[in-house]
N, C-alpha and C. Protein backbone atom coordinates (compact mmCIF):
# COMPACT_ATOMS: atom_id res chain seq x y z
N UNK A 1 0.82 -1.19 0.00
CA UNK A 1 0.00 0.00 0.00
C UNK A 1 0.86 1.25 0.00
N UNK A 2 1.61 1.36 0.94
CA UNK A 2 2.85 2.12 0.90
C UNK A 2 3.45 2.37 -0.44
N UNK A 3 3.57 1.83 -1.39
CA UNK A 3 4.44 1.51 -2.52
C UNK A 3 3.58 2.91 -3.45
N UNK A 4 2.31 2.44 -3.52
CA UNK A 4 1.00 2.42 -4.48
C UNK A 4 0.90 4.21 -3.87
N UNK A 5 0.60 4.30 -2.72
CA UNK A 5 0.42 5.58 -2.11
C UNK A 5 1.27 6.69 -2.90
N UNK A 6 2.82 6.13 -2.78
CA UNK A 6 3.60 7.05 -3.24
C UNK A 6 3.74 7.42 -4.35
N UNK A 7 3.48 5.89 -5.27
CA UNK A 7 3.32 6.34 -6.42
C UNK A 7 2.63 7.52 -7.11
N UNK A 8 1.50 7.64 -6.36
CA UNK A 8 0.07 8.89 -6.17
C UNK A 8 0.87 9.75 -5.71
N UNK A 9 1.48 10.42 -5.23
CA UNK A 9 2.14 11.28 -4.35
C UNK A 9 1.83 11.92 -3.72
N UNK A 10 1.47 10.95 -2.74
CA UNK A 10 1.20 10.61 -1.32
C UNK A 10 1.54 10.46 -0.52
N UNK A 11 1.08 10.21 1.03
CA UNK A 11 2.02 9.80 2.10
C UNK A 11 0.98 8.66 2.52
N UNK A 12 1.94 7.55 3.55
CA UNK A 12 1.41 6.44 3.97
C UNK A 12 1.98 6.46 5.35
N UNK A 13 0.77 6.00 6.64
CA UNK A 13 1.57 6.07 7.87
C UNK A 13 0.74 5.07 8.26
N UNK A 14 1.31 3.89 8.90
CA UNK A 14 0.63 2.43 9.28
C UNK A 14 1.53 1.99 10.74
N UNK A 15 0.58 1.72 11.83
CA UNK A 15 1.16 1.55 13.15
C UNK A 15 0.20 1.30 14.28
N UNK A 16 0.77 0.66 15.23
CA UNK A 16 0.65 0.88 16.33
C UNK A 16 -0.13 1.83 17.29
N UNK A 17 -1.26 2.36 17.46
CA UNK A 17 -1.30 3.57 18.16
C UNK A 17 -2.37 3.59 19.84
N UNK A 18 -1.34 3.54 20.22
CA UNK A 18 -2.25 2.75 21.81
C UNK A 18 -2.49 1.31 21.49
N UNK A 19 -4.20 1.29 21.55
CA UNK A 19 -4.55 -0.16 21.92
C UNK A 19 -4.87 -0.71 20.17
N UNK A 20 -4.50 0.10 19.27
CA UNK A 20 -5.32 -0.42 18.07
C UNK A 20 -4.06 -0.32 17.27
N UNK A 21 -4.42 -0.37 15.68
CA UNK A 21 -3.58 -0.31 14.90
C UNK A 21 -3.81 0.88 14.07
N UNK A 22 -3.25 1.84 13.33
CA UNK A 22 -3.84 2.66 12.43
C UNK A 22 -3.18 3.07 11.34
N UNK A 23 -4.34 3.43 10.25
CA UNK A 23 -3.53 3.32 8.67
C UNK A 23 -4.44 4.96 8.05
N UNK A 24 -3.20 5.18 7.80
CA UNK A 24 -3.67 6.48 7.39
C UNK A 24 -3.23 7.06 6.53
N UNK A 25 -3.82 7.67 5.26
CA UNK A 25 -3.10 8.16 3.97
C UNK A 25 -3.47 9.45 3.43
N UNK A 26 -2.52 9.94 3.10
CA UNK A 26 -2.97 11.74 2.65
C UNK A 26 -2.46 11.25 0.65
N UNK A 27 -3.58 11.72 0.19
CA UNK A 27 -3.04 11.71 -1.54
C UNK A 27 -3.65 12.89 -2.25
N UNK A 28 -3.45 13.36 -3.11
CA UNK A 28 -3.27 14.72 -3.76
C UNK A 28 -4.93 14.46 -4.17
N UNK A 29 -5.51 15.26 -4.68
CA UNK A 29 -6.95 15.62 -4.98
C UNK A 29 -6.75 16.27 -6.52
N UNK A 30 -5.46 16.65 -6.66
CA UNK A 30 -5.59 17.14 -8.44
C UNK A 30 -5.41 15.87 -9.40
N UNK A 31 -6.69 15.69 -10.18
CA UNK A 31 -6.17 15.00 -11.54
C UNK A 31 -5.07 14.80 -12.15
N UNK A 32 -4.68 13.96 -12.95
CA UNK A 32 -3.38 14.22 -13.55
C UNK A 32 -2.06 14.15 -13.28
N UNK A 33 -2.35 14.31 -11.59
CA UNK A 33 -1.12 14.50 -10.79
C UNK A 33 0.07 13.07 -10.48
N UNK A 34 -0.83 11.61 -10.74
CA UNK A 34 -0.53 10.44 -10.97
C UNK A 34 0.62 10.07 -11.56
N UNK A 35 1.26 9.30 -10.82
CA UNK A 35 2.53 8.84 -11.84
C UNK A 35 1.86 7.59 -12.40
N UNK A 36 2.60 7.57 -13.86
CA UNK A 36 2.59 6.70 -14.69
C UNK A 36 2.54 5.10 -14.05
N UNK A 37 3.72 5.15 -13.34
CA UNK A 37 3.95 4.01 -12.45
C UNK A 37 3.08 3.65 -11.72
N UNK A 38 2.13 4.33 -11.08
CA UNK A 38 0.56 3.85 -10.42
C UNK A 38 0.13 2.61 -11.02
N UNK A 39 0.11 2.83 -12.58
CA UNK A 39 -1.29 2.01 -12.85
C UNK A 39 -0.63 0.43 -13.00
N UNK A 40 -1.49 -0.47 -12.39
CA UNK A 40 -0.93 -1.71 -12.35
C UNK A 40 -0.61 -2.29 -13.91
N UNK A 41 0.77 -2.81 -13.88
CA UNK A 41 0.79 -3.61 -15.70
C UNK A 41 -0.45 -4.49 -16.04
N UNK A 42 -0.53 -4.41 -17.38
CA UNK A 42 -2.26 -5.08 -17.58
C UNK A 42 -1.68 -6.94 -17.53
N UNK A 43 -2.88 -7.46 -17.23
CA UNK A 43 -3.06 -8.77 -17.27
C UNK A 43 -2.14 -9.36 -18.12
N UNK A 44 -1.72 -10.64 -18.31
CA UNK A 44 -1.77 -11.41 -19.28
C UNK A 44 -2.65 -11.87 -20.31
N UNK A 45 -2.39 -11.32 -21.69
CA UNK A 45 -3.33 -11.46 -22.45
C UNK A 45 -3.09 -12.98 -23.31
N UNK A 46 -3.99 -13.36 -24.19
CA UNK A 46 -4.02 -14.49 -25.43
C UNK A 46 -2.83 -14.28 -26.30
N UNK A 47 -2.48 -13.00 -26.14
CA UNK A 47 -1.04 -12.22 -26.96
C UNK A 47 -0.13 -13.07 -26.53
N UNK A 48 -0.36 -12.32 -25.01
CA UNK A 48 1.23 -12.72 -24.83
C UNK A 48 1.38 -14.60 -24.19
N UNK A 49 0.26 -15.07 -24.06
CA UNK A 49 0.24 -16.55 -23.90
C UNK A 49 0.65 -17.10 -25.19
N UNK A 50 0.36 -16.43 -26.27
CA UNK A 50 0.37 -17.01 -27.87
C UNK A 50 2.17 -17.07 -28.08
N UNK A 51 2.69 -15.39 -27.56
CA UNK A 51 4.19 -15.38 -27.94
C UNK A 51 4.88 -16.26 -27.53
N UNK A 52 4.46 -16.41 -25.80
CA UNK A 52 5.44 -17.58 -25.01
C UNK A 52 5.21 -19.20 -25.53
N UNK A 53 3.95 -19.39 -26.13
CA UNK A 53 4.05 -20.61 -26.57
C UNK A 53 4.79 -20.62 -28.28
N UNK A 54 4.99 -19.59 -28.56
CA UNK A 54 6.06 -19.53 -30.06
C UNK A 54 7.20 -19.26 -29.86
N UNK A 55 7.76 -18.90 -28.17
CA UNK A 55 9.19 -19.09 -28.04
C UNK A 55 8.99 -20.30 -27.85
N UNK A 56 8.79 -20.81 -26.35
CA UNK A 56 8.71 -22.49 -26.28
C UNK A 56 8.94 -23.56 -27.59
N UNK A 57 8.12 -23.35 -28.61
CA UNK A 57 8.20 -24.01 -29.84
C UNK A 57 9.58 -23.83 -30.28
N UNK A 58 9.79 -22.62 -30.36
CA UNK A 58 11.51 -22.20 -31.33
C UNK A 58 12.43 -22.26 -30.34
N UNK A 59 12.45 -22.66 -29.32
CA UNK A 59 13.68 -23.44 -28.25
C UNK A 59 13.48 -24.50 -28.53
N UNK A 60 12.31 -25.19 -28.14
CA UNK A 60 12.78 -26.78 -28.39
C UNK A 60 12.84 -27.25 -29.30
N UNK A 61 12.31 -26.41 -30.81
CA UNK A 61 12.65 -26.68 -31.92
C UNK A 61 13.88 -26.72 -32.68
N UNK A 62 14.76 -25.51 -32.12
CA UNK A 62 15.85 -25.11 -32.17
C UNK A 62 16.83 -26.52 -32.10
N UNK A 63 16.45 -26.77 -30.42
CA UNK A 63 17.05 -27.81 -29.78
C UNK A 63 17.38 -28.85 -30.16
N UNK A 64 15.95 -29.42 -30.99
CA UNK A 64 15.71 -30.50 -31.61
C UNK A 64 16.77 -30.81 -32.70
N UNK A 65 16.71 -29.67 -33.40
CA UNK A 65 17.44 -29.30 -34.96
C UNK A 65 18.79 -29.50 -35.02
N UNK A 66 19.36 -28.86 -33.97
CA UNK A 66 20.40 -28.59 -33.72
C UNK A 66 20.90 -30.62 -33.15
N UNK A 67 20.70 -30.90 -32.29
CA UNK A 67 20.42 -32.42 -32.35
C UNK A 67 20.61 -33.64 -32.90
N UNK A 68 19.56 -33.16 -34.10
CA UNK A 68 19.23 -33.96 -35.41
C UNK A 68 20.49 -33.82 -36.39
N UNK A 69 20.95 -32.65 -36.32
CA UNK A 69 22.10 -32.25 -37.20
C UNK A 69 23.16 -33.41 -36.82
N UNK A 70 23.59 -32.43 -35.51
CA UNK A 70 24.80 -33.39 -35.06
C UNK A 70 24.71 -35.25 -35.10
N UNK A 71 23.55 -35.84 -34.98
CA UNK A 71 23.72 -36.83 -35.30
C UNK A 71 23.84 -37.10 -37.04
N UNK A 72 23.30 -36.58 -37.21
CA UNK A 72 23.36 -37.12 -38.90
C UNK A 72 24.78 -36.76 -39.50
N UNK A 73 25.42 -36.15 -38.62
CA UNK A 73 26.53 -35.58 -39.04
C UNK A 73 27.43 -36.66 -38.52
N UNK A 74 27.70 -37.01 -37.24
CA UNK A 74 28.60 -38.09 -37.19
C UNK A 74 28.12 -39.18 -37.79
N UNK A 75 26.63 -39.78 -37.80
CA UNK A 75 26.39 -40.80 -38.53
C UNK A 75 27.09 -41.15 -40.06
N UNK A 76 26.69 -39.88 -40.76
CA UNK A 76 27.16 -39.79 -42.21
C UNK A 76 28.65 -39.77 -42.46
N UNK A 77 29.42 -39.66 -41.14
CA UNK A 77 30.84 -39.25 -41.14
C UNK A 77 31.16 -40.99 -41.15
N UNK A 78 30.27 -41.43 -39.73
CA UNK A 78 30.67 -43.07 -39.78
C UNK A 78 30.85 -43.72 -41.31
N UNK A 79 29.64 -43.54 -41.63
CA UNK A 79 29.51 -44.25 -43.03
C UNK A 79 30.64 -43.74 -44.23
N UNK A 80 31.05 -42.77 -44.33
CA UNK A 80 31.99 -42.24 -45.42
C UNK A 80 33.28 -43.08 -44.66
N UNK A 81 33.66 -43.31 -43.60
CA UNK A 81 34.79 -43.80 -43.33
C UNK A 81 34.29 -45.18 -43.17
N UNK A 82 33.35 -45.81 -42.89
CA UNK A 82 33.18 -47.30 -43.21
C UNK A 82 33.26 -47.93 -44.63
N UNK A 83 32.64 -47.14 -45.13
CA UNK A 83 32.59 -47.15 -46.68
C UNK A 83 34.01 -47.24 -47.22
N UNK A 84 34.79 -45.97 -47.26
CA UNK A 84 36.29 -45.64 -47.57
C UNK A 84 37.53 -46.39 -47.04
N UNK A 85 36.98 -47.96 -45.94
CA UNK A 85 37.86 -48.48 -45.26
C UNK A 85 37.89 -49.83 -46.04
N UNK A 86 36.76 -49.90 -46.57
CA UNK A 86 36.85 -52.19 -47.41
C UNK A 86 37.77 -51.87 -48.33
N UNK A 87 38.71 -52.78 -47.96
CA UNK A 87 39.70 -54.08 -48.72
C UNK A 87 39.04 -54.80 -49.91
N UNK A 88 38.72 -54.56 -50.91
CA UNK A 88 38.12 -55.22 -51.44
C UNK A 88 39.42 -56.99 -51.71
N UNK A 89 38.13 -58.20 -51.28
CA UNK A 89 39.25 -59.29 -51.37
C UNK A 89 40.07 -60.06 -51.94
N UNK A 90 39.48 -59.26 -53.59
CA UNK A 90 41.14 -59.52 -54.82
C UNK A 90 41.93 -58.68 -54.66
N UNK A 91 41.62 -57.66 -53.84
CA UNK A 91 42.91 -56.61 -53.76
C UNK A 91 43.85 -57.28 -52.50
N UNK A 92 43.07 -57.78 -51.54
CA UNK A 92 43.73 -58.51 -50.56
C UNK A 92 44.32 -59.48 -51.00
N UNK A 93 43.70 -60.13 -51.69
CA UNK A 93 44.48 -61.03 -52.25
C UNK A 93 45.84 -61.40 -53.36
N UNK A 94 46.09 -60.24 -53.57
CA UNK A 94 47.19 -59.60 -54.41
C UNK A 94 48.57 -59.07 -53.33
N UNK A 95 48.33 -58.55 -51.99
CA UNK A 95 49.08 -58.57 -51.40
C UNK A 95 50.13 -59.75 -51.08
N UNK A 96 51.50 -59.97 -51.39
CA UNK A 96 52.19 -60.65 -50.47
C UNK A 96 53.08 -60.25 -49.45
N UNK A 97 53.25 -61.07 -48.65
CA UNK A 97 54.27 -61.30 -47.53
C UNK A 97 55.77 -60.51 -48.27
N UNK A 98 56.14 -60.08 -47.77
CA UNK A 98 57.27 -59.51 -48.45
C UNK A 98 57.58 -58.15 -49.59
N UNK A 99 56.60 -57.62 -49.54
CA UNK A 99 56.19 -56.80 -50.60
C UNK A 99 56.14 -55.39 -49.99
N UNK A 100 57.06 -54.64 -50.71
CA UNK A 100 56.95 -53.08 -50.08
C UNK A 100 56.43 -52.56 -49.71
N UNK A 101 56.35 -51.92 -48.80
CA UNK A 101 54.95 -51.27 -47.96
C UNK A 101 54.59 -49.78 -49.41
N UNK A 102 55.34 -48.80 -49.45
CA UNK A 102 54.89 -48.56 -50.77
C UNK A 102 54.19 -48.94 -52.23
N UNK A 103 54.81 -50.32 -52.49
CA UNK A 103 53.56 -50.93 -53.04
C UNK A 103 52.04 -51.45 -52.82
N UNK A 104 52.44 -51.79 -51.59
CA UNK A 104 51.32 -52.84 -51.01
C UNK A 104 50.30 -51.36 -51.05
N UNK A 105 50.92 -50.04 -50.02
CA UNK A 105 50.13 -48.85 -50.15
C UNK A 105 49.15 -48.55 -51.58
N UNK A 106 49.71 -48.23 -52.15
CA UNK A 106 49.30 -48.09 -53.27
C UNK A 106 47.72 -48.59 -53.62
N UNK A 107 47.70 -50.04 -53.35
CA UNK A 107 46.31 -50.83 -53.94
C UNK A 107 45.17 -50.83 -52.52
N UNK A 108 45.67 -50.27 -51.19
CA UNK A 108 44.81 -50.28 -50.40
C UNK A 108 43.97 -48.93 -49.89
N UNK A 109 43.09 -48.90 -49.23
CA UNK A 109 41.77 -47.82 -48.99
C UNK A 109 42.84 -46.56 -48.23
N UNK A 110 42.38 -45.47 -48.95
CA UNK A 110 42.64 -44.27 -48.08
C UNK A 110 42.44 -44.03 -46.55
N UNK A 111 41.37 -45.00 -46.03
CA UNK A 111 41.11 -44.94 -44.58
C UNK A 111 41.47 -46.13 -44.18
N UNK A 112 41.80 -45.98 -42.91
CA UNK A 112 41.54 -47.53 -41.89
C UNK A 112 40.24 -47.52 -40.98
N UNK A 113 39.98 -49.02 -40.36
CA UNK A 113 38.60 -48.79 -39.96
C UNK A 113 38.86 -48.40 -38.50
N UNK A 114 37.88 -47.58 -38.30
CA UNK A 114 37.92 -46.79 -36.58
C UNK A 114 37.05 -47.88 -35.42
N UNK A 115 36.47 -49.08 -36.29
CA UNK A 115 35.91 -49.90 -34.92
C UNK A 115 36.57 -51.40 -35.43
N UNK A 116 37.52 -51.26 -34.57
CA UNK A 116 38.26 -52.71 -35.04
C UNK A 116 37.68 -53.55 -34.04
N UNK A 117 38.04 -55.10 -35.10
CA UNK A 117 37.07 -56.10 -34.84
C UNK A 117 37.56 -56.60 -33.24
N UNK A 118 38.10 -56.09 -32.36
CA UNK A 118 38.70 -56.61 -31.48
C UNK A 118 38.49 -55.16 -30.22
N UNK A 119 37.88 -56.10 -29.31
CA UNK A 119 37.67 -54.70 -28.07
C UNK A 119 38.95 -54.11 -27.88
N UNK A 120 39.17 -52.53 -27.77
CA UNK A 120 40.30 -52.00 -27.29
C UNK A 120 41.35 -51.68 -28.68
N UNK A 121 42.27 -51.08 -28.43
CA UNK A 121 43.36 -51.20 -29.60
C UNK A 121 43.58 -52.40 -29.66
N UNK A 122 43.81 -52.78 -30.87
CA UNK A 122 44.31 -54.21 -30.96
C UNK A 122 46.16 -54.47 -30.63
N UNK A 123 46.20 -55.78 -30.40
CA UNK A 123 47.68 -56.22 -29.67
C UNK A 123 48.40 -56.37 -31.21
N UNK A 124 49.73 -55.35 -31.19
CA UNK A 124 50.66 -55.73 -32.12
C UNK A 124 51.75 -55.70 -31.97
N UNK A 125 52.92 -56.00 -32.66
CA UNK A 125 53.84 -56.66 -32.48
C UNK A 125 54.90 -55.41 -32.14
N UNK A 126 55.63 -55.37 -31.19
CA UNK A 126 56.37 -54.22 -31.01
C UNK A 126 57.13 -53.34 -32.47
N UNK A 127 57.06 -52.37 -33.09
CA UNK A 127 57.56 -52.01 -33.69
C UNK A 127 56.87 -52.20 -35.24
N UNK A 128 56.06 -52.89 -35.32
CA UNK A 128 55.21 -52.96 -36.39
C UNK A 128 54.50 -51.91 -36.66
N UNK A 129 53.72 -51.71 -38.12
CA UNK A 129 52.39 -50.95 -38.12
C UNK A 129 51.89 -51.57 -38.31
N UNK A 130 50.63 -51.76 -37.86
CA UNK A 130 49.29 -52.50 -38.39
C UNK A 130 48.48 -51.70 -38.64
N UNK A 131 47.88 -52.33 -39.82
CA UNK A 131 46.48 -51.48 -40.33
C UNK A 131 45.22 -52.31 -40.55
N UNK A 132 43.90 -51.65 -40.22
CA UNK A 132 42.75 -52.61 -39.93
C UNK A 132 41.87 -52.06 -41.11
N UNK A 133 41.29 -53.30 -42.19
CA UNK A 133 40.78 -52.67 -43.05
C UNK A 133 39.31 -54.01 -43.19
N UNK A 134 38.27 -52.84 -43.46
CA UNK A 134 37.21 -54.06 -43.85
C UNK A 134 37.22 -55.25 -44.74
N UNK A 135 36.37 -55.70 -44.74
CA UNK A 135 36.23 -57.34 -45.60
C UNK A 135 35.28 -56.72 -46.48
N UNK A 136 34.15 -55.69 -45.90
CA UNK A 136 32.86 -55.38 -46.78
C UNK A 136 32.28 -54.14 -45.51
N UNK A 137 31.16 -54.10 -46.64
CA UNK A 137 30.51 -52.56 -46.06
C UNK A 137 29.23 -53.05 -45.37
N UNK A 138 29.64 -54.26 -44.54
CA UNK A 138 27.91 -55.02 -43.66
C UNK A 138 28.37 -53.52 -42.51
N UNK A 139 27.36 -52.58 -42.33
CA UNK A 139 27.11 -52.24 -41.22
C UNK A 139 27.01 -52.60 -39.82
N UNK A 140 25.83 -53.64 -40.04
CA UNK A 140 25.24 -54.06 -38.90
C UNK A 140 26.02 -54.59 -37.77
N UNK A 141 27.65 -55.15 -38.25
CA UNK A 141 28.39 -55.79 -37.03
C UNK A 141 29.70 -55.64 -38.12
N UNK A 142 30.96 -55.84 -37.44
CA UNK A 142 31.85 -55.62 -38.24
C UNK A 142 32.48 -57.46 -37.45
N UNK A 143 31.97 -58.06 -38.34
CA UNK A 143 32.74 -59.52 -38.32
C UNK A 143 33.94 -59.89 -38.36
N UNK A 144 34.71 -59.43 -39.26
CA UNK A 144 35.98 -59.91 -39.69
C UNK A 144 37.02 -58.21 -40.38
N UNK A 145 37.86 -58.45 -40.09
CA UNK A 145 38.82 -56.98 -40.80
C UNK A 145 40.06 -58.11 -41.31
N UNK A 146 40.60 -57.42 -42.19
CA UNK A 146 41.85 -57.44 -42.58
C UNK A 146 43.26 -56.95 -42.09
N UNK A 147 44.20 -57.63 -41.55
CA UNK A 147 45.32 -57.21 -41.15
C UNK A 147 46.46 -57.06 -41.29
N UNK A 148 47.07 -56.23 -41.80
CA UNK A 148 48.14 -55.92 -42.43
C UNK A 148 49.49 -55.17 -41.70
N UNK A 149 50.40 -56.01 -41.57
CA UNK A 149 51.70 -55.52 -40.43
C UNK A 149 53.00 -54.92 -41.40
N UNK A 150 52.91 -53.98 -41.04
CA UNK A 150 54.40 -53.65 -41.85
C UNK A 150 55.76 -52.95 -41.18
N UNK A 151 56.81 -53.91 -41.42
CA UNK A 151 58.12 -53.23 -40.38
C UNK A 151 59.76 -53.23 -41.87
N UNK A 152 59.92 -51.73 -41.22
CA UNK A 152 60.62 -51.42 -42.26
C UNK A 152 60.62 -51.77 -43.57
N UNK A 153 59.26 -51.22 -44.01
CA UNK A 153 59.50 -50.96 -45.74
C UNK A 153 58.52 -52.02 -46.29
N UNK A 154 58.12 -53.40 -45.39
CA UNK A 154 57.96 -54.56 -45.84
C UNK A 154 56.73 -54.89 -45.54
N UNK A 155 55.76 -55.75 -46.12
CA UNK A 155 54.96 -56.20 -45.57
C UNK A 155 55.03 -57.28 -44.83
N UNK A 156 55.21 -57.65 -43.48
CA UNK A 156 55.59 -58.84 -42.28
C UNK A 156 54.43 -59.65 -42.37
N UNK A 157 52.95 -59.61 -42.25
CA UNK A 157 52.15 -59.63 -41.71
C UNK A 157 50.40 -60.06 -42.61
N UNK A 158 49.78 -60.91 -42.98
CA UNK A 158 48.55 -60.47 -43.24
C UNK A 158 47.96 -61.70 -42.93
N UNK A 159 46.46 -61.20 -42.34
CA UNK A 159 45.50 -61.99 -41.89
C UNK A 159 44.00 -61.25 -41.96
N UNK A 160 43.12 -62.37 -41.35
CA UNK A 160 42.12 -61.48 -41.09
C UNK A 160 41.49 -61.93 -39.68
N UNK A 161 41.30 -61.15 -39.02
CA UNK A 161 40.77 -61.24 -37.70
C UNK A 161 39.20 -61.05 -37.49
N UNK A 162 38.66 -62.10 -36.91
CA UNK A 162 37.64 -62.59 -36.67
C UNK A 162 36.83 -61.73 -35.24
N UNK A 163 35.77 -61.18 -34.98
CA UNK A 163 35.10 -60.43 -34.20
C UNK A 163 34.15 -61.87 -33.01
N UNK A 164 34.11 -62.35 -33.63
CA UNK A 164 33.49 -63.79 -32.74
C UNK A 164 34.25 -64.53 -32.26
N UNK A 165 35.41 -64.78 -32.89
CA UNK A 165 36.09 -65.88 -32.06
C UNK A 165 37.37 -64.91 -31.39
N UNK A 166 37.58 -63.75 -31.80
CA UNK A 166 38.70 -63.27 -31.48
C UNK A 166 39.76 -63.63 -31.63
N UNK A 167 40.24 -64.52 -32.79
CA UNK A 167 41.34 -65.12 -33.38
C UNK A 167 41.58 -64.66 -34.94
N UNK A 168 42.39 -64.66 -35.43
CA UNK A 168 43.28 -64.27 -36.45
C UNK A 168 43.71 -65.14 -37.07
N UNK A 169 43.24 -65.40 -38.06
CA UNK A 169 44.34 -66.45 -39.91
C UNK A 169 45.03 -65.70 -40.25
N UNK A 170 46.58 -65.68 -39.86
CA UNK A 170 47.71 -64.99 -40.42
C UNK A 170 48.45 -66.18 -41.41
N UNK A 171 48.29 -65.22 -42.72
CA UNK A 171 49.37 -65.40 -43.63
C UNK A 171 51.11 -64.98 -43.33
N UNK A 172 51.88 -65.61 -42.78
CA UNK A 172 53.38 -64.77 -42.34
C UNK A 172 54.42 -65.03 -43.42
């Protein structure tokens, strides 16, 4: 009340007085004289219920979008590098034991695969490189990869390693 009084420009005096309590207010009698600030902000209208439910929408829409992106984005990233990783298996099969790693380079995929068939980095031979390359583009489980070891210059190494049994047919 106090607040509201002044706004009017007014005075407000509320208390104690003997045995009672008393409230007492002096406010101006000229028109006009009102501050702006008096009048209470109006209600909530259908307006502004309408705006807040069209932010609501464009946040969580936003949210959503933004979301949707990022997955389709690593998804599509998976697939370009699953895709870009098969060995195709006459090309594997053209590799030998002994054969320059510059050559051998040459006939194999620009990528290696990022979910090798074996939990964890796979175990290799001190000082080797190994490289893990698909059999095929099955999505659904990555069964078997191709393995290819190379130490100084050479190819040491090829097999293919198995996701079920966790064993390896090395060609040495």
């Amino acid at each position: 009340m106090a607040e509201r009084v002044r706004l009017a420009g007014g005075m407000l005096r509320a208390g104690p007085l003997g045995p009672v309590f008393e409230v007492s207010a002096r406010l101006p009698y000229e028109p006009g004289k009102v501050s702006a600030l008096a009048h209470e902000p109006p209600p909530p209208t259908e307006v502004t219920r309408l705006q807040m439910r069209q932010q609501l929408v464009r946040t969580v829409g936003t949210s959503v979008a933004i979301t949707a992106a990022a997955v389709i984005l690593v998804l599509g990233g998976y697939l370009v590098i699953s895709y870009d990783s098969v060995l195709p298996s006459e090309r594997y099969a053209q590799l030998a034991v002994g054969q320059s790693q510059r050559t051998a380079t040459d006939s194999l995929p620009w990528m290696q695969m990022v979910d090798w068939p074996v939990k964890g980095p796979p175990f290799d031979h001190p000082g080797w490189d190994c490289r893990y390359y698909r059999t095929s583009f099955e999505l659904a489980a990555v069964h078997t990869a191709y393995r290819l070891c190379f130490d100084r210059d050479r190819l040491v190494g090829k097999g293919v390693v198995s996701r079920t049994t966790g064993k390896e047919s090395t060609a040495k």
